[in-house]
Protein backbone atom coordinates (compact mmCIF):
# COMPACT_ATOMS: atom_id res chain seq x y z
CA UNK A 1 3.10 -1.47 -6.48
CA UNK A 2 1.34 -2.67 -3.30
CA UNK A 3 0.33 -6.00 -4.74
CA UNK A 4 3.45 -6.61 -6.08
CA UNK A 5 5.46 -5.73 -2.91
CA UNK A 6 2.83 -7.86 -1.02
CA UNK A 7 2.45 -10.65 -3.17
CA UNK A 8 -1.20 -9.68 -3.47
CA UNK A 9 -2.18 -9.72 0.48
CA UNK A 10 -4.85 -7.23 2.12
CA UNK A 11 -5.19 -6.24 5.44
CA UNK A 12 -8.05 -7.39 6.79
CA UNK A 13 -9.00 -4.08 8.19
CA UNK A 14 -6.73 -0.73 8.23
CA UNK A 15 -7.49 2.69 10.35
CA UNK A 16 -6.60 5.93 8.55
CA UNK A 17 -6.04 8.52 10.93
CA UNK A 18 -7.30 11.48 8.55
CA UNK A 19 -6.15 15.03 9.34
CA UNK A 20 -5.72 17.59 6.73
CA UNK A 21 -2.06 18.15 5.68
CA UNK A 22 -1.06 21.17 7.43
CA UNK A 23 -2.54 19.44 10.61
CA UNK A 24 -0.36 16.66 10.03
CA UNK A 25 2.50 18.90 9.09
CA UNK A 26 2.31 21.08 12.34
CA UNK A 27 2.22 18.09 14.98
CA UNK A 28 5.36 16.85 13.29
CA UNK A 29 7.00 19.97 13.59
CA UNK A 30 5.57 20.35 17.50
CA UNK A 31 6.73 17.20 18.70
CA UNK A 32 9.85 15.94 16.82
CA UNK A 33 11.62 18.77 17.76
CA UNK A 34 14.10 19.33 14.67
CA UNK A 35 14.33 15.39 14.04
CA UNK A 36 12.76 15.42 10.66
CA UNK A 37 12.82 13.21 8.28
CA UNK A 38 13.43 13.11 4.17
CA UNK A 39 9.27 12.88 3.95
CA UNK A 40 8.59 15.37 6.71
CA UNK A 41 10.93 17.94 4.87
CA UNK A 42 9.26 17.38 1.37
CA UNK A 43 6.75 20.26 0.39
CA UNK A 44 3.10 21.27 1.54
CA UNK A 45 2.04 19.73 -2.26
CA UNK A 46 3.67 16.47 -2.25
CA UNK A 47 1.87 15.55 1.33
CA UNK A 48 -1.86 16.78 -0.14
CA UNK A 49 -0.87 14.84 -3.28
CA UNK A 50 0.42 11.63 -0.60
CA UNK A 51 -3.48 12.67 1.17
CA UNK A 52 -5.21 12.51 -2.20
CA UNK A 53 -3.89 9.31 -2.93
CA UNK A 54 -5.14 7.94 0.31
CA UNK A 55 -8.75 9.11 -0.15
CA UNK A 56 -8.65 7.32 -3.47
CA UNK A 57 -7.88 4.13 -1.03
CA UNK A 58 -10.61 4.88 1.24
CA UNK A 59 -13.28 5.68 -1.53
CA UNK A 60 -11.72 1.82 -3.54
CA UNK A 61 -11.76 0.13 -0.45
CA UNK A 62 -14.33 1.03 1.91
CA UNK A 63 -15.48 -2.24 3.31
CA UNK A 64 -11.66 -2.67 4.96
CA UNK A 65 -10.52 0.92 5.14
CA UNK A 66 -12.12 3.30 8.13
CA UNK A 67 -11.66 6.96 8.08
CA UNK A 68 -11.33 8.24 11.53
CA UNK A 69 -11.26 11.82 12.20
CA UNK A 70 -7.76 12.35 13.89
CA UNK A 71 -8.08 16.15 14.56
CA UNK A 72 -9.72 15.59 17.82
CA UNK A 73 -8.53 14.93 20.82
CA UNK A 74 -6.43 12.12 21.57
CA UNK A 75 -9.19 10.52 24.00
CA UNK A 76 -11.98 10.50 21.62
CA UNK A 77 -9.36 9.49 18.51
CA UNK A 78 -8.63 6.33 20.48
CA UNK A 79 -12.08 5.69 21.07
CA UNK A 80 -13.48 5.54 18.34
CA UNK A 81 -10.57 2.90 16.82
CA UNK A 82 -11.50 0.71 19.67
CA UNK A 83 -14.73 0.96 18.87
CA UNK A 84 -14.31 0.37 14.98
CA UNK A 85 -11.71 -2.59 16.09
CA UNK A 86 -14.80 -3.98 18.28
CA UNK A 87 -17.45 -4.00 15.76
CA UNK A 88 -14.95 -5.12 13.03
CA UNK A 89 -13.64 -7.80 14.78
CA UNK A 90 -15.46 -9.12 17.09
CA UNK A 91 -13.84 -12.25 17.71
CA UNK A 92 -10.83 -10.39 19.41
CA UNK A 93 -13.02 -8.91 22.11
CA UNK A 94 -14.73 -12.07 23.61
């Protein structure tokens, strides 16, 4: 469906930030507060099937799609995207 919606275009490079579900699940609940959305709301199996599909991206496309291990902290999340974005694209940094 992504082809077609996107006429066949790629990214040149993507960031996943990879948490397990129920991570994911509880930071939306701690900071939004009650403002959920229809996706936040849908069930604990629909998200790890949403997660599965995603690893089946990363394992197709490794070469343009980097895992980075979101359950960190913040400082050391963002670090390690700047540092992928560096050595990625290099071209942006000089």
């Amino acid at each position: 469906m992504n082809q077609f919606a996107t006429g066949g275009l790629n990214p040149d490079l993507t960031l996943y930030l990879d948490v397990p579900v129920e991570v994911g699940l509880a930071r939306i609940r701690q900071h939004r507060q009650n403002q959920f959305d229809r996706l936040d709301q849908e069930t604990v199996e629909f998200h790890q099937r949403v997660s599965a599909a995603y690893q089946r991206l990363l394992a197709a496309n490794p070469e343009r799609i980097i895992a980075i291990d979101a359950t960190r902290e913040l400082a050391e999340v963002t670090a390690e995207c700047l540092a992928v974005l560096k050595a990625k694209l290099p071209a942006l940094w000089q």
